[in-house]
C-alpha atoms as a PDB file:
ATOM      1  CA  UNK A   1       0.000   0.000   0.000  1.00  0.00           C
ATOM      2  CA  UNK A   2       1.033   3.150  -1.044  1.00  0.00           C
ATOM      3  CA  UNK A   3      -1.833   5.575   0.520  1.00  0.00           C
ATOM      4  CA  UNK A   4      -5.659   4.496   1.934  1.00  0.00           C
ATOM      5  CA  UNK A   5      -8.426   6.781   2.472  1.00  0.00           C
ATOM      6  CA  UNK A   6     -10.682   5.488   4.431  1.00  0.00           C
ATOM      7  CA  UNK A   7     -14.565   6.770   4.921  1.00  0.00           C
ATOM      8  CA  UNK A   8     -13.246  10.620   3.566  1.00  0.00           C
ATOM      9  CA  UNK A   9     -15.674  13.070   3.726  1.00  0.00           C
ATOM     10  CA  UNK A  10     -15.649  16.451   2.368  1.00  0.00           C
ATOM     11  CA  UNK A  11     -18.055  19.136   1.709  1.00  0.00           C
ATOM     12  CA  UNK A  12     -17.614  22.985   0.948  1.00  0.00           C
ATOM     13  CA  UNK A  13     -20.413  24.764   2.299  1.00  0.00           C
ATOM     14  CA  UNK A  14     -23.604  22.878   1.366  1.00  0.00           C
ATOM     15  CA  UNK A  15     -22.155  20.705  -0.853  1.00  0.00           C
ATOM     16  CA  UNK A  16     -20.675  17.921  -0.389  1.00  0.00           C
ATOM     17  CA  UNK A  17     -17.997  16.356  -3.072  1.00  0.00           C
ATOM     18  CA  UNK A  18     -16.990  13.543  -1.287  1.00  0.00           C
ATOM     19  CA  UNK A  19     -18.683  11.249   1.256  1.00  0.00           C
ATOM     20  CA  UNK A  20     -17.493   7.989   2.550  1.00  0.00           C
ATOM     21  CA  UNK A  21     -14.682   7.308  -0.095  1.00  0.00           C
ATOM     22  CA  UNK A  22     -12.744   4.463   0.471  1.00  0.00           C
ATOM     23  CA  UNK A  23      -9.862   3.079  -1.630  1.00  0.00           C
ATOM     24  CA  UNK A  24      -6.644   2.122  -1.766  1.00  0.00           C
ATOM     25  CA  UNK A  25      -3.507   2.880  -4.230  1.00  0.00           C
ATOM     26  CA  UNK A  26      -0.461   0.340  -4.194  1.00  0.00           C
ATOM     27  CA  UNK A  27       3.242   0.750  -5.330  1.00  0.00           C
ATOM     28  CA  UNK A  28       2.684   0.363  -9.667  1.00  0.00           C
ATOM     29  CA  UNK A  29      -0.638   0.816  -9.867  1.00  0.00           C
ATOM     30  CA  UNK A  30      -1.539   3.848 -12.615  1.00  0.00           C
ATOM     31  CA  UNK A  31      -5.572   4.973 -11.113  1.00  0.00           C
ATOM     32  CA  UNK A  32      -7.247   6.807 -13.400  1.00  0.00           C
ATOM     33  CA  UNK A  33      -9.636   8.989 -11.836  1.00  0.00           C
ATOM     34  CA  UNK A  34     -13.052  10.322 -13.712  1.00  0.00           C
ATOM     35  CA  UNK A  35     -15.717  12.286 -12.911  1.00  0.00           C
ATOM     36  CA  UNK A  36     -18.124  14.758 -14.148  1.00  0.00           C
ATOM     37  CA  UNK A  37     -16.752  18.664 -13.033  1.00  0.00           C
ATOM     38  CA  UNK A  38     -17.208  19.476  -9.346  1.00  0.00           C
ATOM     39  CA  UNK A  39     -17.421  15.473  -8.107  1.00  0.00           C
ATOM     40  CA  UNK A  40     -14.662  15.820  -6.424  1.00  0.00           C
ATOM     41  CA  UNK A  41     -11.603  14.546  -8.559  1.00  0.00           C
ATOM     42  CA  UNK A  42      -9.094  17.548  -7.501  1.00  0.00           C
ATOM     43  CA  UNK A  43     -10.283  17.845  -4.099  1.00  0.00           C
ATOM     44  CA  UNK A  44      -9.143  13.825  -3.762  1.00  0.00           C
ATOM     45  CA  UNK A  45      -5.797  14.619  -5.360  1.00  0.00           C
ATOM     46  CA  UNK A  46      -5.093  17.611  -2.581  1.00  0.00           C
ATOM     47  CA  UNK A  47      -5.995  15.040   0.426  1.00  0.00           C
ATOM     48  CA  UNK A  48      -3.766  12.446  -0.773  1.00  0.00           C
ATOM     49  CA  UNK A  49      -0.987  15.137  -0.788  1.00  0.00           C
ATOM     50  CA  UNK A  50      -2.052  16.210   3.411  1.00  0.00           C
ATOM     51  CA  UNK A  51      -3.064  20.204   1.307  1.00  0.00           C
ATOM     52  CA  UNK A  52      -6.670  19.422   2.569  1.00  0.00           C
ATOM     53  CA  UNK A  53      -8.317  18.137   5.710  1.00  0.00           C
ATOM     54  CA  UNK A  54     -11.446  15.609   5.284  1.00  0.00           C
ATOM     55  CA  UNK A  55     -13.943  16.585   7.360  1.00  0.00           C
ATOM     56  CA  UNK A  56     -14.633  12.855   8.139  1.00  0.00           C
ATOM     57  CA  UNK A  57     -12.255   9.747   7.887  1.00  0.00           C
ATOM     58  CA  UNK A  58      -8.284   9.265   7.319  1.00  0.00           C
ATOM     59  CA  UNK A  59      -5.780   9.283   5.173  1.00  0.00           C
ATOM     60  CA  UNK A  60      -3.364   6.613   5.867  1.00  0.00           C
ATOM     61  CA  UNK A  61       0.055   6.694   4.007  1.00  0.00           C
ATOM     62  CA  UNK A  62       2.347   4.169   3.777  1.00  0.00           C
ATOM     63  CA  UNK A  63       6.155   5.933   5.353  1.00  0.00           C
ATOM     64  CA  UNK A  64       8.900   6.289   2.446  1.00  0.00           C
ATOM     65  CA  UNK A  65       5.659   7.547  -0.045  1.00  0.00           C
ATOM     66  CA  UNK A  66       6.707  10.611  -1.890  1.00  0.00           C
ATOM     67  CA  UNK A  67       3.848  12.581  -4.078  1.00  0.00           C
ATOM     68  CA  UNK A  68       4.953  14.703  -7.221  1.00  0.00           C
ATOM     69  CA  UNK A  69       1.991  17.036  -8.603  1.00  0.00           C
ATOM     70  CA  UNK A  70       1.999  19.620 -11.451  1.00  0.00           C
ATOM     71  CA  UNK A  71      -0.065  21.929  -8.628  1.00  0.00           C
ATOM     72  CA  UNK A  72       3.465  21.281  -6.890  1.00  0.00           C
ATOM     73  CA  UNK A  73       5.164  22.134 -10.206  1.00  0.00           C
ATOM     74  CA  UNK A  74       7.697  24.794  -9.908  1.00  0.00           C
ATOM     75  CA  UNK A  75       6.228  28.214 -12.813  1.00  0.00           C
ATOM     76  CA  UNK A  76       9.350  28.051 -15.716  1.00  0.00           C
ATOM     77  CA  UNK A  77      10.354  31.754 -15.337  1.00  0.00           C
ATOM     78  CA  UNK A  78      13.913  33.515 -15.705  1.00  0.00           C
ATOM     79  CA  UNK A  79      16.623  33.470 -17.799  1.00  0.00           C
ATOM     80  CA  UNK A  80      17.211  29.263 -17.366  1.00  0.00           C
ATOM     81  CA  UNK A  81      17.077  27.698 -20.426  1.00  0.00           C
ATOM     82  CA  UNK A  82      14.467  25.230 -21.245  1.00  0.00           C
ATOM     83  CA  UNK A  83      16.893  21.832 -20.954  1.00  0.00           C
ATOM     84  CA  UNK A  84      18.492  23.154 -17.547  1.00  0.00           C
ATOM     85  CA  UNK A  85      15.220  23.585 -16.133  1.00  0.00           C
ATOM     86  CA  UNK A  86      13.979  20.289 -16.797  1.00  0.00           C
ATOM     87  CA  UNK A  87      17.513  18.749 -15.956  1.00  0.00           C
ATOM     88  CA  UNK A  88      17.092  19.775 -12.467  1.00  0.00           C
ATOM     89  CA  UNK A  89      14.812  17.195 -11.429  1.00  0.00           C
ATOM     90  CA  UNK A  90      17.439  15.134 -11.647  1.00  0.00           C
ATOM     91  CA  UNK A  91      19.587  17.477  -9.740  1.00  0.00           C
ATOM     92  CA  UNK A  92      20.618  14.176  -7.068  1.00  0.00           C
ATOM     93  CA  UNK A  93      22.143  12.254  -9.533  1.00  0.00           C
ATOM     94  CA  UNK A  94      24.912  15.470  -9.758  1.00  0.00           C
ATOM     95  CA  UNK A  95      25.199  15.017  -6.564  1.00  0.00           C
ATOM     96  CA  UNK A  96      25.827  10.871  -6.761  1.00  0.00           C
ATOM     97  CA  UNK A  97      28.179  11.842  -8.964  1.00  0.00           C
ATOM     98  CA  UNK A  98      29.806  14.260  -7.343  1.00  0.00           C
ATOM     99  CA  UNK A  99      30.545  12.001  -4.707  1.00  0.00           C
ATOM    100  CA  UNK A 100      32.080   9.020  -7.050  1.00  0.00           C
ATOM    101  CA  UNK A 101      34.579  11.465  -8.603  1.00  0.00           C
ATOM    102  CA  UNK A 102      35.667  12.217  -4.607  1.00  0.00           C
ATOM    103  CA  UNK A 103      35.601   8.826  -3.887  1.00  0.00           C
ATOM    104  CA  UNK A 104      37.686   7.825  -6.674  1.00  0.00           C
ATOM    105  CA  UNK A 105      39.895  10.653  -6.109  1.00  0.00           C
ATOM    106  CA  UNK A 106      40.588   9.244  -2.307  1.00  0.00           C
ATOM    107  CA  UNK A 107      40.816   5.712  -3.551  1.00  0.00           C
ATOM    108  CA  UNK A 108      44.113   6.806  -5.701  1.00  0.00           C
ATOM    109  CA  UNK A 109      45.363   8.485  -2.929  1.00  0.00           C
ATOM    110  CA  UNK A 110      44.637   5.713  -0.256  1.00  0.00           C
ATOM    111  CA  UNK A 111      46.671   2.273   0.741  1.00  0.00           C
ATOM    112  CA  UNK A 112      45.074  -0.769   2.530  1.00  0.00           C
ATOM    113  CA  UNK A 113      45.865   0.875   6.055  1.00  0.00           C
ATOM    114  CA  UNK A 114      44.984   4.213   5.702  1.00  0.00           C
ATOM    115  CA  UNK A 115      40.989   3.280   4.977  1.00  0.00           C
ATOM    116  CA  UNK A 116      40.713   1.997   1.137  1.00  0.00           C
ATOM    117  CA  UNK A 117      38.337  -1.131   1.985  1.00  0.00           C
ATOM    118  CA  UNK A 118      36.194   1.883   3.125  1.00  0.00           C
ATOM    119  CA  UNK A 119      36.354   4.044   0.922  1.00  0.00           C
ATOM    120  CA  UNK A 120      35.576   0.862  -1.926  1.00  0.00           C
ATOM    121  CA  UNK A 121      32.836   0.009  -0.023  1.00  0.00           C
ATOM    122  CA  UNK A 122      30.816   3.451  -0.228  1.00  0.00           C
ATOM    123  CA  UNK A 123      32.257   3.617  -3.879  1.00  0.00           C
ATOM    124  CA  UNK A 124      30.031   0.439  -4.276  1.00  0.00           C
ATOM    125  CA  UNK A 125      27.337   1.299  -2.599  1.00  0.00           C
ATOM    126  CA  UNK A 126      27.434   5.110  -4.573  1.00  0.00           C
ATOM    127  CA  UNK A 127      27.876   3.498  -7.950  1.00  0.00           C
ATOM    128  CA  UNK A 128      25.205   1.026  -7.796  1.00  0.00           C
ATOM    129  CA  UNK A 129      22.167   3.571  -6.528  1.00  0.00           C
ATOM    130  CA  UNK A 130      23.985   5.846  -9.534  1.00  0.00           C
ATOM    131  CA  UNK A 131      23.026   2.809 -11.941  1.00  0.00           C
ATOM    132  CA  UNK A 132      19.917   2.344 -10.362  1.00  0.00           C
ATOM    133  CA  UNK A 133      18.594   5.737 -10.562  1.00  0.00           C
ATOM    134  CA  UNK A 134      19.438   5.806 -13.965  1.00  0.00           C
ATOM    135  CA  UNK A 135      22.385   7.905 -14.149  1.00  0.00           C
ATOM    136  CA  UNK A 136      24.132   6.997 -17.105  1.00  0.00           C
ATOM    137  CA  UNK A 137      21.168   7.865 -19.488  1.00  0.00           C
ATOM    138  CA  UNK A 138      20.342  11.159 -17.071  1.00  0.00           C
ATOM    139  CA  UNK A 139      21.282  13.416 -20.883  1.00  0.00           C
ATOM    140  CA  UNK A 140      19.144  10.767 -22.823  1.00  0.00           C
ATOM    141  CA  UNK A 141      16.553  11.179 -20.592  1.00  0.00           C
ATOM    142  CA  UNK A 142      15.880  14.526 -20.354  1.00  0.00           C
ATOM    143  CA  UNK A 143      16.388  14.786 -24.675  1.00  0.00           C
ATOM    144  CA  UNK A 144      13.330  12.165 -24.547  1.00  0.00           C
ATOM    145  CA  UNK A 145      10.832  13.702 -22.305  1.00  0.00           C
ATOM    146  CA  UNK A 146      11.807  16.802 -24.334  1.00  0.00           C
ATOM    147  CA  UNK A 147      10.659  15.516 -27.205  1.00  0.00           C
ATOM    148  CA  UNK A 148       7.912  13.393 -26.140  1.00  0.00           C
ATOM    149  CA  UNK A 149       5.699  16.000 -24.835  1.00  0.00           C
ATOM    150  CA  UNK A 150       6.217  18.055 -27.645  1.00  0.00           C
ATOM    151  CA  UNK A 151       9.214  20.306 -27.261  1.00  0.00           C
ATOM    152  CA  UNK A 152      11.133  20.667 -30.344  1.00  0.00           C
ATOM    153  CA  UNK A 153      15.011  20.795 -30.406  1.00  0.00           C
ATOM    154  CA  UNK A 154      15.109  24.354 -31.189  1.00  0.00           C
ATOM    155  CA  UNK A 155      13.708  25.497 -27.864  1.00  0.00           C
ATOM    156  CA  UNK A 156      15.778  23.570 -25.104  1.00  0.00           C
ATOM    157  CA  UNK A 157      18.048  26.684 -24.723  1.00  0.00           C
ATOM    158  CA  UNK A 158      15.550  29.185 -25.205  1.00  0.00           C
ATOM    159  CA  UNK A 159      15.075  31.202 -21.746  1.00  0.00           C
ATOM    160  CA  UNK A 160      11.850  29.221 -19.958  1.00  0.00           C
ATOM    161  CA  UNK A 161      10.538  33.089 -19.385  1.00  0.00           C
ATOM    162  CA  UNK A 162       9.961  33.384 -22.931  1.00  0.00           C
ATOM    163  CA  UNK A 163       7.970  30.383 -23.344  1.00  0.00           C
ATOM    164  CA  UNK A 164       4.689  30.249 -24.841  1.00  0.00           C
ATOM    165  CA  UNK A 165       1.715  29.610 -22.277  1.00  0.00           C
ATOM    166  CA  UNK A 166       1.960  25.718 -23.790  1.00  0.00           C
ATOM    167  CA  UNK A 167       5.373  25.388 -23.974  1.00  0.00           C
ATOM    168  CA  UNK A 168       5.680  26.234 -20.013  1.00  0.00           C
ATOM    169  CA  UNK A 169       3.200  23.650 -19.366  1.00  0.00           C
ATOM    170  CA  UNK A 170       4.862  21.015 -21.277  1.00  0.00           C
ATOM    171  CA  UNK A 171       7.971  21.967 -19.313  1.00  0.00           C
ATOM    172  CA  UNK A 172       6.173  21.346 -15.995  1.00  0.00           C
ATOM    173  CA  UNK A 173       4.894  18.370 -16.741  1.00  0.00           C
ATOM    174  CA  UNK A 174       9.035  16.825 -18.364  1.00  0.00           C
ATOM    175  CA  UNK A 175      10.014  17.848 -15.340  1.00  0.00           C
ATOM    176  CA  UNK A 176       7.856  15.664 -13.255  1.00  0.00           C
ATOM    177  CA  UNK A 177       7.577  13.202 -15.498  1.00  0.00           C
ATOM    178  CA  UNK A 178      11.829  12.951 -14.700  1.00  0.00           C
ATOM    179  CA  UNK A 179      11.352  12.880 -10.642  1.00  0.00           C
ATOM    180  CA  UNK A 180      11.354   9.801  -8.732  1.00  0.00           C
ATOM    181  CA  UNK A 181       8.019   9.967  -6.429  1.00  0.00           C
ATOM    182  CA  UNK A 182       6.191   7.619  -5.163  1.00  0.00           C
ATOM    183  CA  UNK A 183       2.954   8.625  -7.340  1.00  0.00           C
ATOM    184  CA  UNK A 184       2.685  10.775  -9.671  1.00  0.00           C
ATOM    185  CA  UNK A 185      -0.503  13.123  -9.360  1.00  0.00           C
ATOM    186  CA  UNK A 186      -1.867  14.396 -12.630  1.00  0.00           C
ATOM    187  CA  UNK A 187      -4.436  16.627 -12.751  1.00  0.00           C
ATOM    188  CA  UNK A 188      -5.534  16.631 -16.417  1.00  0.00           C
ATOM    189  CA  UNK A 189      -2.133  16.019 -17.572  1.00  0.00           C
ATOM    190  CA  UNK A 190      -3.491  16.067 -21.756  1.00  0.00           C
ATOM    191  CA  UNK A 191      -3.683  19.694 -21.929  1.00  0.00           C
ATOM    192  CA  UNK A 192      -1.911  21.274 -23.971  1.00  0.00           C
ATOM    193  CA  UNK A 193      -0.344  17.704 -25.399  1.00  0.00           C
ATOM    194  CA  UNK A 194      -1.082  16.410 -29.061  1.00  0.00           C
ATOM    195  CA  UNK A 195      -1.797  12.815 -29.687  1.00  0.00           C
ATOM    196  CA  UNK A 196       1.939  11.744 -29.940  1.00  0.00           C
ATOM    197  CA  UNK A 197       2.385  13.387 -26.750  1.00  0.00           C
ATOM    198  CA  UNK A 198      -0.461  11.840 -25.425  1.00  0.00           C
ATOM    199  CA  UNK A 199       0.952   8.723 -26.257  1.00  0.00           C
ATOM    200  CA  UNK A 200       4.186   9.663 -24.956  1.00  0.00           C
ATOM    201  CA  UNK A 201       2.808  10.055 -21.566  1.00  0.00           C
ATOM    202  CA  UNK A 202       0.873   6.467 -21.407  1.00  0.00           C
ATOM    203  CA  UNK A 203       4.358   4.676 -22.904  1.00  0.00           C
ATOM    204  CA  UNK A 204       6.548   7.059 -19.860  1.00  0.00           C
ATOM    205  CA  UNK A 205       3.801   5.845 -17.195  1.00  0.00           C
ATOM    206  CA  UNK A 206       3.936   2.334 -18.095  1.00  0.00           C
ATOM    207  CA  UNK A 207       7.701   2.017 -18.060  1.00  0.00           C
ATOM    208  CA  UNK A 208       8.163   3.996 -14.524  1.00  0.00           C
ATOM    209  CA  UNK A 209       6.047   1.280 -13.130  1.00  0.00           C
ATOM    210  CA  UNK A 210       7.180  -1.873 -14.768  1.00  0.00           C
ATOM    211  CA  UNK A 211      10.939  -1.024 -14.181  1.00  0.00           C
ATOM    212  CA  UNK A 212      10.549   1.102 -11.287  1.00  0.00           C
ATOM    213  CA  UNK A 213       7.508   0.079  -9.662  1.00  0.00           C
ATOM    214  CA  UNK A 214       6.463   3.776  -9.402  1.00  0.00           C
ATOM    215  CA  UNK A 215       2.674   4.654  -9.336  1.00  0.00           C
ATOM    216  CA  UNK A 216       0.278   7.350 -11.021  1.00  0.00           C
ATOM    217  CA  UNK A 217      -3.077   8.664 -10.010  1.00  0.00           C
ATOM    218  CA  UNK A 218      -4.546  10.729 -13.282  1.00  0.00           C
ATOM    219  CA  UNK A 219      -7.730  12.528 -13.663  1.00  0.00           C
ATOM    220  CA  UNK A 220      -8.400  13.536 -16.847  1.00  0.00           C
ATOM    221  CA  UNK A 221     -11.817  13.510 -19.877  1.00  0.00           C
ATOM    222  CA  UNK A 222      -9.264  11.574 -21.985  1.00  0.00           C
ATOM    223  CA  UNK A 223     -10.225   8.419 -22.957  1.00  0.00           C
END
């Protein structure tokens, strides 16, 4: 399990969106979640991420579950170009990597009695998360999810700030699409995406959770 709610209840004013919802989402599992406008659909997505209080029931979460949302989404502003700004969801893996090049750095200055079997041990244990996390296709990546949701070549070093309304929202969503959560939360996630990037999405979702195990909860009028 992943996150429960259990009997959530939630009305604003007189009307009530939600009343004694119960499921359950586990680790893979890509929800879709429909609903005519006003049933509720967003207002489940903000519970699951703790932004909203039922008024009845729980929300039980499973510890180690992380939530990534495009309401969470960072606004592509500045002077950053396009490719850096998506690049930095993957910010930790220059960090992983930071820390082989020191390690490998001490290991040529080491000997046996001054701490190497150490210091080869947290290379290890560095190296294979770095693998795992996929950080030897972190460029490939990024150029994919680029082009997937319909970002051509010629913008990924155009300045995010001078984005079209479309573009920026394409840009949110490669970004997410790159992080590691838990679940992803999308919250009509086919705006602003053409079939092929449409498509793109459903073939990206399906991989994170058959290689990763990772989960999505989507609300959208998409069939």
């Amino acid at each position: 399990m992943l996150y429960r709610l259990s009997g959530v209840a939630k009305a604003y004013g007189p009307k009530e969106v939600l009343k004694d919802a119960t499921w359950q989402h586990d680790p893979g599992r890509i929800v879709g979640l429909v609903g005519r406008n006003g049933a509720g659909k967003s207002t489940v997505l903000r519970i699951v991420q703790g932004l909203v209080e039922p008024d009845a029931g729980k929300l039980h979460t499973a510890g180690g579950t992380t939530f990534a949302s495009l309401d969470q989404a960072v606004e592509p502003e500045g002077d950053e170009p396009l490719r850096a700004f998506v690049a930095r969801a993957l910010a930790h893996l220059v960090g992983l990597e930071d820390d082989l090049r020191r390690l490998e750095e001490g290991m040529a200055q080491s000997s046996a009695d001054t701490g190497l079997e150490d210091l080869l041990s947290a290379y290890d244990e560095a190296r294979e998360r770095f693998e795992r996390e996929g950080g030897y296709e972190a460029e490939s990546r990024v150029e994919r999810v680029l082009s997937g949701v319909g970002l051509p070549r010629e913008v990924w070093d155009r300045p995010v700030g001078e984005l079209s309304g479309g573009q920026k929202h394409r840009a949110q969503i490669a970004r997410l699409l790159l992080t590691s959560a838990s679940v992803l939360l999308l919250d009509e996630p086919t705006n602003h995406l053409d079939v092929a990037g449409i498509e793109f999405l459903e073939t990206w979702l399906r991989e994170r959770s058959e290689k990763a195990g990772l989960a999505a909860l989507v609300v959208s009028h998409d069939r």
